[in-house]
C-alpha atoms as a PDB file:
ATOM      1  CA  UNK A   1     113.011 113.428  96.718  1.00  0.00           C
ATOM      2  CA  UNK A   2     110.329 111.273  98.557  1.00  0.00           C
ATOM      3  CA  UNK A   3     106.506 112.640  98.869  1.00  0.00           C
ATOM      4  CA  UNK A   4     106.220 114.571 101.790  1.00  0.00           C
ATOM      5  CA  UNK A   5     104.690 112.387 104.180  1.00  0.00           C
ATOM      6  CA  UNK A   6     102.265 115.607 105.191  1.00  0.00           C
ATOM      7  CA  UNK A   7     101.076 115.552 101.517  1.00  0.00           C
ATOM      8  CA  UNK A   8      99.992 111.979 101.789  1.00  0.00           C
ATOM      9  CA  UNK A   9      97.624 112.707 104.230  1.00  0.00           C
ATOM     10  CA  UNK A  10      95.463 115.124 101.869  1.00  0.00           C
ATOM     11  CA  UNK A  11      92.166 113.359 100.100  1.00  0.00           C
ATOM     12  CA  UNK A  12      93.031 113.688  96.805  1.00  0.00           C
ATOM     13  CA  UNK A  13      96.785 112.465  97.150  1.00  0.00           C
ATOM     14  CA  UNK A  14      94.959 109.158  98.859  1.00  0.00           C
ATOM     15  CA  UNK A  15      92.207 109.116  96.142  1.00  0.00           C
ATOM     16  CA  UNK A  16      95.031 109.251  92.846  1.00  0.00           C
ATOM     17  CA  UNK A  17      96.936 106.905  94.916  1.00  0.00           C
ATOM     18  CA  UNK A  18      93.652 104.619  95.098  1.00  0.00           C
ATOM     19  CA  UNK A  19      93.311 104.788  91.100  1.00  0.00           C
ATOM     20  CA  UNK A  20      96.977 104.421  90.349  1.00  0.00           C
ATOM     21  CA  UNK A  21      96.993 101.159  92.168  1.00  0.00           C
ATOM     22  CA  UNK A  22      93.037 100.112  90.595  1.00  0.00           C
ATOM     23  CA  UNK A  23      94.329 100.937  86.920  1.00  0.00           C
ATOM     24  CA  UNK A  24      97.810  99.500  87.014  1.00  0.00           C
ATOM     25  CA  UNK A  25      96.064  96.442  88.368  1.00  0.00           C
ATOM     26  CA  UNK A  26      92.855  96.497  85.945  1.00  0.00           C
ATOM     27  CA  UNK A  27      95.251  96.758  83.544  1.00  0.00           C
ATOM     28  CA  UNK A  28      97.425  94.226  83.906  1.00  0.00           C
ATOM     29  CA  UNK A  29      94.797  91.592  84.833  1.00  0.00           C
ATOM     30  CA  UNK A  30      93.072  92.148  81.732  1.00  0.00           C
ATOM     31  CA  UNK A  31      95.902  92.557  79.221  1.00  0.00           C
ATOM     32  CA  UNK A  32      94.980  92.576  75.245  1.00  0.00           C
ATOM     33  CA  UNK A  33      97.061  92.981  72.505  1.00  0.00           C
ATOM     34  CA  UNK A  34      94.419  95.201  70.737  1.00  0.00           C
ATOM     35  CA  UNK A  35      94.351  97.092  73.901  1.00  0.00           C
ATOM     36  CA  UNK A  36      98.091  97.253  74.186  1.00  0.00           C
ATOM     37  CA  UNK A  37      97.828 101.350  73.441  1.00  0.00           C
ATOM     38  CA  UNK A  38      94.912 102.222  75.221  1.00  0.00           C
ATOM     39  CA  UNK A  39      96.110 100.660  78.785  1.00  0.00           C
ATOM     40  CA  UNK A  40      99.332 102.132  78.119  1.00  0.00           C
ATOM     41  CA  UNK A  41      97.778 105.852  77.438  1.00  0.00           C
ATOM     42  CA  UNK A  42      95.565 104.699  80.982  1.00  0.00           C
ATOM     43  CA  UNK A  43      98.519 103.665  82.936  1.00  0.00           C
ATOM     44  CA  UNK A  44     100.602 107.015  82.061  1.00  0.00           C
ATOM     45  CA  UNK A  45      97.477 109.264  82.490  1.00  0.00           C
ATOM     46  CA  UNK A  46      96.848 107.411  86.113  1.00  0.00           C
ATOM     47  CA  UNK A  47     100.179 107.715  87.075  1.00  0.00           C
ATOM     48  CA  UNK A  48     100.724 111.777  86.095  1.00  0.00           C
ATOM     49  CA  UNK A  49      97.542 112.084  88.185  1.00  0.00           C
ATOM     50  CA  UNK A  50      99.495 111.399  91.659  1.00  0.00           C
ATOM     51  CA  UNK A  51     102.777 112.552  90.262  1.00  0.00           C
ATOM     52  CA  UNK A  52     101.899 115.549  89.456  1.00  0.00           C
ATOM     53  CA  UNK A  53     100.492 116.564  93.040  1.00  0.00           C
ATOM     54  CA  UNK A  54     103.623 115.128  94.303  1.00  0.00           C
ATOM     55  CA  UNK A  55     105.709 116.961  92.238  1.00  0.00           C
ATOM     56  CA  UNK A  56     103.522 120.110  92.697  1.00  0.00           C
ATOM     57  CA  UNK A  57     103.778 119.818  96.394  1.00  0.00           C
ATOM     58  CA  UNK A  58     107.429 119.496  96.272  1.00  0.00           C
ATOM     59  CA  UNK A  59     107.826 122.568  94.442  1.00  0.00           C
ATOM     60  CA  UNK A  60     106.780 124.468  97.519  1.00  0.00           C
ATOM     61  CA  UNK A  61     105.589 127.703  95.488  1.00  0.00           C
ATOM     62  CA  UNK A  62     101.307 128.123  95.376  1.00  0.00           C
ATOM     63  CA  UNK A  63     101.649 128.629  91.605  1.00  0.00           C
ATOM     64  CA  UNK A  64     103.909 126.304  90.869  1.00  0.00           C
ATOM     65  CA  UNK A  65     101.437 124.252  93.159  1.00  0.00           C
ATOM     66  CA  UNK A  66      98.424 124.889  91.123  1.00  0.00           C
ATOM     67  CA  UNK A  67      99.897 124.549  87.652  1.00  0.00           C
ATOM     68  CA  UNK A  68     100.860 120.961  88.462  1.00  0.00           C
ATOM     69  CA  UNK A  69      97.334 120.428  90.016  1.00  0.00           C
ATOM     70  CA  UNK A  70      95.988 121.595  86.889  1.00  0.00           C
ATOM     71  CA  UNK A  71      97.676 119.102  84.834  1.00  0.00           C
ATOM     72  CA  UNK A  72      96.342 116.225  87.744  1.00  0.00           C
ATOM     73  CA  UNK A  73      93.027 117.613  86.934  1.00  0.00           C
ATOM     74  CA  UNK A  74      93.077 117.357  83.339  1.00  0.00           C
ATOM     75  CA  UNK A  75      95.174 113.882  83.538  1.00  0.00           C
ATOM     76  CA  UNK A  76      92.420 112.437  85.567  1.00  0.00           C
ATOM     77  CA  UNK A  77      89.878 113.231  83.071  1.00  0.00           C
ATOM     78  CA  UNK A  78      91.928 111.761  80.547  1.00  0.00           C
ATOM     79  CA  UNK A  79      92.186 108.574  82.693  1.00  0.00           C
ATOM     80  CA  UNK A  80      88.245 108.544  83.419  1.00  0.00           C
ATOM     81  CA  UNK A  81      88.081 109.042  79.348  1.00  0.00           C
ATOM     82  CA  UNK A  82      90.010 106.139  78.676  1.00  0.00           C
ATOM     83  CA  UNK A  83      88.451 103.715  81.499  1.00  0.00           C
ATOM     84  CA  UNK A  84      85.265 104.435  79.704  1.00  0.00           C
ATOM     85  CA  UNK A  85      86.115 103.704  76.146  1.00  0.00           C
ATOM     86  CA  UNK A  86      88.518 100.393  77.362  1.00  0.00           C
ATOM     87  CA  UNK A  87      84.354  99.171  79.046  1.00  0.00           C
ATOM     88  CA  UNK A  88      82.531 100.248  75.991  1.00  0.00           C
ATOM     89  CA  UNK A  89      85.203  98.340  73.982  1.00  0.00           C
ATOM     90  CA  UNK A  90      84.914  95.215  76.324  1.00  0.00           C
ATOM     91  CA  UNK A  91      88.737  95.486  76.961  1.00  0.00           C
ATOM     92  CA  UNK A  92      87.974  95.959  80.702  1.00  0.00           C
ATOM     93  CA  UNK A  93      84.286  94.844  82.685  1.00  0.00           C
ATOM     94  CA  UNK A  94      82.165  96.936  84.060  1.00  0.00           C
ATOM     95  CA  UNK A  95      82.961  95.482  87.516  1.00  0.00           C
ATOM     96  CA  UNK A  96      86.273  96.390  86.803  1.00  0.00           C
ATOM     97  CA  UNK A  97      86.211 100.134  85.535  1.00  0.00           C
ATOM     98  CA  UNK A  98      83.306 101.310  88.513  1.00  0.00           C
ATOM     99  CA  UNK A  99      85.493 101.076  91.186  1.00  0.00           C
ATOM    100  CA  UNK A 100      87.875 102.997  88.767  1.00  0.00           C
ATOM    101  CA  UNK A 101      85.074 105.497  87.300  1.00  0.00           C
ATOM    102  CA  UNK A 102      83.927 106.385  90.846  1.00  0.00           C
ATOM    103  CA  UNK A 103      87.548 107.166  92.349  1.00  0.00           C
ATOM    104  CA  UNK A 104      88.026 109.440  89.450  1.00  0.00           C
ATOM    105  CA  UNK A 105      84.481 111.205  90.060  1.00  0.00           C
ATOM    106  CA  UNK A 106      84.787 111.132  93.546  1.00  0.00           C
ATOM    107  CA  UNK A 107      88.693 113.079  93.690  1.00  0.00           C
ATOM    108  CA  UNK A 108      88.007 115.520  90.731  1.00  0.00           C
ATOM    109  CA  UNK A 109      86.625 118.133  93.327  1.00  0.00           C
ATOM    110  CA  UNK A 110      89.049 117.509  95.576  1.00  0.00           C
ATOM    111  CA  UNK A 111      91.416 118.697  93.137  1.00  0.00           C
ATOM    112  CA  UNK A 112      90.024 121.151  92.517  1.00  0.00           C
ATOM    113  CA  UNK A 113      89.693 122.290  95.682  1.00  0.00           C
ATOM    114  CA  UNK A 114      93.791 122.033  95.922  1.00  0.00           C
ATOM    115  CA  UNK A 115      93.976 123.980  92.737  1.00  0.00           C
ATOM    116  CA  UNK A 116      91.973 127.584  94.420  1.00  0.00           C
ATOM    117  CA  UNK A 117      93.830 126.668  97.982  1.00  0.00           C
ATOM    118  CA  UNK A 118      96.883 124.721  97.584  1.00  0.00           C
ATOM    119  CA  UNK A 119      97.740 123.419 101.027  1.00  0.00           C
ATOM    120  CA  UNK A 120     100.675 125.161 102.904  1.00  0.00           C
ATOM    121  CA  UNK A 121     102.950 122.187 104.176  1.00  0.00           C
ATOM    122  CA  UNK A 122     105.420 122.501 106.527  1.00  0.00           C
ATOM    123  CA  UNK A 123     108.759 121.637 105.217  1.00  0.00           C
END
């Protein structure tokens, strides 16, 4: 089942979207083989961030909804975790993981927001 194109229009679907695409290309562009496990862990945390409001959206029930925006929550501070210690390890620049850092900072209270009034979609 495709996103709901009505779900790609809400901030914080944009914003994971935004640091899916900066990690998996920080990432990539910097590859290490003693970073190997850390980029992977980043990658899969980025990823659950927009999959998970995807997949929470699709459900189409409000708690379904918020458990799945939950996890995006707590897989976006795992992702902002891991940006930080890939900078302070000199795996990725700092030029690199700011752009990252900020879209991670900026979208956490949208999420939030989502998770006390997930949106009502027509479908």
């Amino acid at each position: 089942m495709a996103v709901c194109e009505a779900i790609k229009t809400l901030v914080a679907w944009k914003r994971a979207h935004e640091a899916l695409l900066l990690a998996l290309r920080a990432t990539h562009a910097a590859y290490h083989p003693r970073a190997k496990n850390l980029f992977d862990q980043l990658r899969r945390a980025t990823i659950s961030i927009e999959a998970n409001i995807a997949e929470g959206d699709a459900l189409n029930t409000p708690g379904l909804c918020r458990r799945h925006l939950r996890i995006a929550i707590g897989s976006a501070a795992e992702a902002e975790t891991l940006a930080r210690a890939a900078a302070e390890l000199g795996y990725l620049d700092e030029d690199t993981v700011r752009p990252l850092l900020k879209v991670f900072d900026a979208t956490l209270g949208a999420w939030h927001g989502l998770r006390r009034s997930p949106p009502v979609i027509g479908k």
